[in-house]
Protein backbone atom coordinates (compact mmCIF):
# COMPACT_ATOMS: atom_id res chain seq x y z
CA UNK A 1 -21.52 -22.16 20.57
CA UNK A 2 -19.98 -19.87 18.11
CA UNK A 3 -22.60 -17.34 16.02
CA UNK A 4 -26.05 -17.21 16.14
CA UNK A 5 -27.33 -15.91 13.57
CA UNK A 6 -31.26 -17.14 11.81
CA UNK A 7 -29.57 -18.31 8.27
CA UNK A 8 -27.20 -21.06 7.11
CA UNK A 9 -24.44 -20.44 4.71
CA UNK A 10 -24.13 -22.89 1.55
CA UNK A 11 -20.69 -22.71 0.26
CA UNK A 12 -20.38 -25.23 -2.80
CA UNK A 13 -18.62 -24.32 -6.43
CA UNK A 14 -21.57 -26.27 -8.13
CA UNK A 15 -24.20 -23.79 -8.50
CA UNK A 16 -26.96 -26.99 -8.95
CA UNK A 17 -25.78 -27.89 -6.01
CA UNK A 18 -25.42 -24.95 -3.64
CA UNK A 19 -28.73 -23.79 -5.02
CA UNK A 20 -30.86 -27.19 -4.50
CA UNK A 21 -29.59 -27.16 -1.38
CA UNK A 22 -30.53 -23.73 -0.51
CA UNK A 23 -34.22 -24.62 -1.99
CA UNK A 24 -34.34 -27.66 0.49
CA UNK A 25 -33.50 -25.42 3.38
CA UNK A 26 -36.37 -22.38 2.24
CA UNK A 27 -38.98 -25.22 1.99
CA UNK A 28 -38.18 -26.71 5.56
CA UNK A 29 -38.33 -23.21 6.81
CA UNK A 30 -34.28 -22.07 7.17
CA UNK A 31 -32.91 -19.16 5.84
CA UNK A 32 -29.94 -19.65 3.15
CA UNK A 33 -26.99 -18.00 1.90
CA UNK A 34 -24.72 -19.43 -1.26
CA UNK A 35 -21.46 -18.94 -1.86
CA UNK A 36 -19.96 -20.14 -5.32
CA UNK A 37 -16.71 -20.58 -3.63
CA UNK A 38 -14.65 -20.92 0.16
CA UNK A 39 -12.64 -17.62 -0.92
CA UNK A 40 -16.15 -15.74 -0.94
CA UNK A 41 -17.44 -17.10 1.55
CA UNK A 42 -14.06 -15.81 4.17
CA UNK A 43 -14.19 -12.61 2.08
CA UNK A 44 -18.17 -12.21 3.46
CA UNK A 45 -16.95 -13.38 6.58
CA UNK A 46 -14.47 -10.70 6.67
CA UNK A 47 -16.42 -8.04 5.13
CA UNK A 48 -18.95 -7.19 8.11
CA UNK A 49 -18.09 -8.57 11.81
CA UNK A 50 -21.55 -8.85 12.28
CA UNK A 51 -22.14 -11.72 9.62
CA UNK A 52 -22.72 -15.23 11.27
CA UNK A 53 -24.53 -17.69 9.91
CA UNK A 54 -25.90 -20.48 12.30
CA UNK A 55 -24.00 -22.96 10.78
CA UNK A 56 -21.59 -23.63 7.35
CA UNK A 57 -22.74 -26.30 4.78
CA UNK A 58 -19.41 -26.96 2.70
CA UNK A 59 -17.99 -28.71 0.21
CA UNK A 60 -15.12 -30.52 0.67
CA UNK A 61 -13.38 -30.09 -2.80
CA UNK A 62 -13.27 -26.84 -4.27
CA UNK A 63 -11.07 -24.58 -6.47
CA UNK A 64 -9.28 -21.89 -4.85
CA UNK A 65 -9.54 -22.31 -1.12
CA UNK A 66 -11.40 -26.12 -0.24
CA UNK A 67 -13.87 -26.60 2.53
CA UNK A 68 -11.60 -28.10 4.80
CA UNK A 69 -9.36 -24.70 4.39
CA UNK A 70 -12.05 -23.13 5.02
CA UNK A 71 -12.86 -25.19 8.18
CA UNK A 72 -9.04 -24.45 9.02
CA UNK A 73 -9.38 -20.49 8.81
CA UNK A 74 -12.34 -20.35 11.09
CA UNK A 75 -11.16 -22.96 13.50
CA UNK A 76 -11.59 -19.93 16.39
CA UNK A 77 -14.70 -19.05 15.74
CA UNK A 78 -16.89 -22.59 16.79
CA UNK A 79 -19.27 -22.16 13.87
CA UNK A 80 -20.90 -25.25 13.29
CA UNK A 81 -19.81 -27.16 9.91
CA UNK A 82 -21.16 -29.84 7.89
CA UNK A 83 -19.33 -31.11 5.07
CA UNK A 84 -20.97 -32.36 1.76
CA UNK A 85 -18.80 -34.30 -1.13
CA UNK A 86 -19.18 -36.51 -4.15
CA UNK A 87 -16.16 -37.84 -2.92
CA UNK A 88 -15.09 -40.93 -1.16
CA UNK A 89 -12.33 -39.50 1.24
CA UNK A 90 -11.91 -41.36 4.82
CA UNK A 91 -9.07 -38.91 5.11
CA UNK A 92 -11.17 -35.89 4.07
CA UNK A 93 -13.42 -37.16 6.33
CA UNK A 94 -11.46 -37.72 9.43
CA UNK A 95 -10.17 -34.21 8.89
CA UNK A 96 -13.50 -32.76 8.82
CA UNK A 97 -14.34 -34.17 12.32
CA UNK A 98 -11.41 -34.50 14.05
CA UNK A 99 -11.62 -30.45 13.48
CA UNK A 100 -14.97 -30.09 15.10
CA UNK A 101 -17.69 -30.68 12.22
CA UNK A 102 -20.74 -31.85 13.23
CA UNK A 103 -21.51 -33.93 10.24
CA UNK A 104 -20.23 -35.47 7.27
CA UNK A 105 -22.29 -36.29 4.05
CA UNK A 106 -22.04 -38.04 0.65
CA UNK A 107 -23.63 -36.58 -2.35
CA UNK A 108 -26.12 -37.51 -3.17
CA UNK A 109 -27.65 -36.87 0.71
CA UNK A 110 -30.53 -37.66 2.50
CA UNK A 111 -32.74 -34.26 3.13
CA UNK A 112 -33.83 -35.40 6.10
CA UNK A 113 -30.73 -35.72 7.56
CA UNK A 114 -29.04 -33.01 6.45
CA UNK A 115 -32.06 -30.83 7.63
CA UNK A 116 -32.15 -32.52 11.04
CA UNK A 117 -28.52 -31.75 11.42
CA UNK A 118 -29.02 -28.30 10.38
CA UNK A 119 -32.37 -28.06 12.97
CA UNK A 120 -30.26 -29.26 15.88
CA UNK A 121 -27.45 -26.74 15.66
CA UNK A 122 -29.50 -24.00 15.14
CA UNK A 123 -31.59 -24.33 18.07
């Protein structure tokens, strides 16, 4: 599988959001990154070779460059992805999978799963 690094990225352009999410993740133990949008996030990316998180959390629906762009962009790289949105999107969501994410979830999510799905790429 793609990178290996100890830490999960959070890319989400609602800071509430990106940082709750990065507070679930500390308290189960995982190591977070946020990113306020997918733009910084491939900036980072493209910054330092040697930055590679474990896996991607991103939102679907973003200004500037959207998660499934994003997804797009680092298509070569098999880094695990799961996709969070408020939005109802069976397109979106089709998208998301059919371009190798491992998981798909509505906002409001369930921690568990989320942190289960994070848990089983990372190992």
């Amino acid at each position: 599988m793609g990178c290996t690094g100890k830490f999960v990225a959070v890319v989400d352009d609602d800071a509430s959001v990106a940082r709750s999410t990065a507070r679930l993740l500390h308290a189960a133990g995982i190591a977070a990154e946020t990113f306020a949008s997918g733009d910084a996030f491939l900036a980072r990316m493209q910054a330092a070779a040697a930055y590679c998180p474990a896996c991607v959390i991103l939102d679907v629906c973003m200004p500037g460059t959207s998660g499934l762009e994003v997804q797009r962009r680092l298509a070569g790289l098999r880094l695990p992805l799961i996709f969070i949105t408020a939005h109802e999107w069976p397109e979106a969501r089709d998208r998301a999978l059919a371009g190798g994410a491992v998981g798909y979830l509505r906002k409001p999510f369930d921690a568990r799963q989320l942190i289960g799905m994070v848990r089983r790429v990372m190992q």
